[in-house]
C-alpha atoms as a PDB file:
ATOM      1  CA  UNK A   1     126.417  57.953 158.184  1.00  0.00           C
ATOM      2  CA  UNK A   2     128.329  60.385 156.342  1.00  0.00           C
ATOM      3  CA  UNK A   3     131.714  62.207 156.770  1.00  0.00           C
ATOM      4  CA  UNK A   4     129.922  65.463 157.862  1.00  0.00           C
ATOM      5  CA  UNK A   5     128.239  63.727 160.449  1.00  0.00           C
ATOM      6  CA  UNK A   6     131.298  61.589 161.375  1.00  0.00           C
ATOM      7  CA  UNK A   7     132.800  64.804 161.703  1.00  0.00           C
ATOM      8  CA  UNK A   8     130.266  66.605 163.996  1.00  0.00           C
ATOM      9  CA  UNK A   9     129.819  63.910 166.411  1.00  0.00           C
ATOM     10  CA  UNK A  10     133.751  63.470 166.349  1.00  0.00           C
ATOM     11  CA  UNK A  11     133.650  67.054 167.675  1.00  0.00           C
ATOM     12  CA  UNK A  12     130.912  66.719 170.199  1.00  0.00           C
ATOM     13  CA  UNK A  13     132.622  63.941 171.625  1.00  0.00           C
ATOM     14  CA  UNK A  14     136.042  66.016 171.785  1.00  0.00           C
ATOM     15  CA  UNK A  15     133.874  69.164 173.801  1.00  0.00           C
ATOM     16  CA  UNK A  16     132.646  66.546 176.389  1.00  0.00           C
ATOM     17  CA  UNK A  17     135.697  65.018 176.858  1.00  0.00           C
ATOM     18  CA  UNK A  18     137.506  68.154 177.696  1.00  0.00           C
ATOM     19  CA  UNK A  19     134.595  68.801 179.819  1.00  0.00           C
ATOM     20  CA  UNK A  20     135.458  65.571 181.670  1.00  0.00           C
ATOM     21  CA  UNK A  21     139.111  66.061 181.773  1.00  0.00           C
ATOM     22  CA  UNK A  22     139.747  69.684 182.109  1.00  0.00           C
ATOM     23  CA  UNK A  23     136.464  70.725 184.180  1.00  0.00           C
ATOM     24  CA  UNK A  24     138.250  73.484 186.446  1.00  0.00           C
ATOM     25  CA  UNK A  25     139.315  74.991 183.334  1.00  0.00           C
ATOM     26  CA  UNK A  26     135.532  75.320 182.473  1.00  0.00           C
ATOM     27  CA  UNK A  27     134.613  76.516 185.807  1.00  0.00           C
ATOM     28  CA  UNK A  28     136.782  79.207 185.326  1.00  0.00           C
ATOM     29  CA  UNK A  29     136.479  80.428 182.202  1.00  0.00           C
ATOM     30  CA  UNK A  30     132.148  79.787 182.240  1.00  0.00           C
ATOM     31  CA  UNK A  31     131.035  79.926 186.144  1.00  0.00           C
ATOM     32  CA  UNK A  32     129.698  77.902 188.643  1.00  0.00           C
ATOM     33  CA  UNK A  33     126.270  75.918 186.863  1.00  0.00           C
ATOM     34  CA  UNK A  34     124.871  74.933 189.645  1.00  0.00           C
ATOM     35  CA  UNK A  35     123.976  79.077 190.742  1.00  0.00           C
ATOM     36  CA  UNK A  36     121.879  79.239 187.551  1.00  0.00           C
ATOM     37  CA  UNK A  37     119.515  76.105 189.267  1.00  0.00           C
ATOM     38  CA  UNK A  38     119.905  77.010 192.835  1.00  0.00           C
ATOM     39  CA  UNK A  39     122.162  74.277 193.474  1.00  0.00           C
ATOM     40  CA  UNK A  40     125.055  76.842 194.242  1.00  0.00           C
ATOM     41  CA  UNK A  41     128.586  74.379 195.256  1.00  0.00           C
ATOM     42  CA  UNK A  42     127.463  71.498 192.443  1.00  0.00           C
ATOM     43  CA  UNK A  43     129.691  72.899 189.460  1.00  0.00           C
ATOM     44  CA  UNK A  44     131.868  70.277 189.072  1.00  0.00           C
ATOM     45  CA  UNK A  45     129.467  67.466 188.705  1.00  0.00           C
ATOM     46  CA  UNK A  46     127.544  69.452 186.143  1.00  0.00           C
ATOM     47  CA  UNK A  47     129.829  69.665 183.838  1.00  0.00           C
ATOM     48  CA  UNK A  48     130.748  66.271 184.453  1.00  0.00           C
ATOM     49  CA  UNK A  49     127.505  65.314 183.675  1.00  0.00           C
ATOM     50  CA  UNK A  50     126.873  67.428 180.506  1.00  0.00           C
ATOM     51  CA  UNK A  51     130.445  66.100 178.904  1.00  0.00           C
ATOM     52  CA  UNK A  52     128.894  62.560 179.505  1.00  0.00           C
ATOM     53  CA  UNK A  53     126.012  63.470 178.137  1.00  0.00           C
ATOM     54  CA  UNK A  54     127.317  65.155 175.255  1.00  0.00           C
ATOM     55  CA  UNK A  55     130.571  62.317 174.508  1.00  0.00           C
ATOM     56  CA  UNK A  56     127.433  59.914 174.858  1.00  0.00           C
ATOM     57  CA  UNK A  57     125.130  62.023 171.748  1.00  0.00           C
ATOM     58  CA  UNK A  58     128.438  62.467 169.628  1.00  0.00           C
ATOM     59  CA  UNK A  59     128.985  59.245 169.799  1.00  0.00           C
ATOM     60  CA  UNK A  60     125.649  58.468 168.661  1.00  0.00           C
ATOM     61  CA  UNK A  61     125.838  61.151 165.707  1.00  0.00           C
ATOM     62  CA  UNK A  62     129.086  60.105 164.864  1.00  0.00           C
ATOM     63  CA  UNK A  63     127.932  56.853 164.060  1.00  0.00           C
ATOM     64  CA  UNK A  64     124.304  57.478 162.785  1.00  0.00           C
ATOM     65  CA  UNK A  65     122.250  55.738 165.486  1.00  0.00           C
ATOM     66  CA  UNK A  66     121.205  59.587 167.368  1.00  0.00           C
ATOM     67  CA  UNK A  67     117.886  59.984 164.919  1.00  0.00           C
ATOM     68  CA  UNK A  68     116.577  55.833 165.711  1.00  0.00           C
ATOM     69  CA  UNK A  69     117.668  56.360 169.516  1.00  0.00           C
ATOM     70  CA  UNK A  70     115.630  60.004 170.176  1.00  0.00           C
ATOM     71  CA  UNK A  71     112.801  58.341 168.032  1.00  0.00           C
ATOM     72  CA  UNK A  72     112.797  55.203 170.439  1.00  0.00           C
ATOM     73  CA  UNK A  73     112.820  56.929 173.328  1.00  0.00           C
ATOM     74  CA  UNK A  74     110.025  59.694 172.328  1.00  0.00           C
ATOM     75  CA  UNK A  75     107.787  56.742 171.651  1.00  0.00           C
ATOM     76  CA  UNK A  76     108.355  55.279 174.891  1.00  0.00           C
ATOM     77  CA  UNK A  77     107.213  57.887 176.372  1.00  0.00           C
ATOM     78  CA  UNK A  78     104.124  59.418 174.005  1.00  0.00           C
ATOM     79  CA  UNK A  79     103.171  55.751 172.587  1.00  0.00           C
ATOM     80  CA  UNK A  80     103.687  53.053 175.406  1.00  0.00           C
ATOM     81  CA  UNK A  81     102.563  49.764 174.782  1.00  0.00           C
ATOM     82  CA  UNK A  82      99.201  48.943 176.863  1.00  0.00           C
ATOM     83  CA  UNK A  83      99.620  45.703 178.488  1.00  0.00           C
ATOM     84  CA  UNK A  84     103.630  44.831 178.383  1.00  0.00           C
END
């Protein structure tokens, strides 16, 4: 962990927790997600979703555990274990 990467993930986490807190202020300034995946009416939980998702991966950055969590989970899913 450096301060650089402190920094970043500090940031990330700030963008998704406005995106929690303030999320009619991003549906007005960026539009309704859901119309771009035919899910027109579903804004709000979108961007719900992608602040928790990106608060989550800041987090992880932040601390230095993002690169050992994305490798864990790609080789769950290109390398699973055969009998477990």
């Amino acid at each position: 962990m450096t301060f650089g990467s402190f920094i970043i993930g500090l940031v990330l986490f700030g963008i998704g927790f406005t995106m929690l807190w303030k999320r009619q202020m991003w549906h007005e300034y960026l539009g309704d997600l859901g119309m771009y995946f035919d899910k027109p009416g579903s804004s709000w939980l979108t961007w719900e979703m992608v602040g928790s998702v990106l608060m989550f991966a800041g987090f992880m950055y932040g601390v230095g555990l993002f690169q050992a969590f994305v490798t864990k989970l790609l080789q769950g899913f290109f390398f699973p274990t055969i009998g477990m």
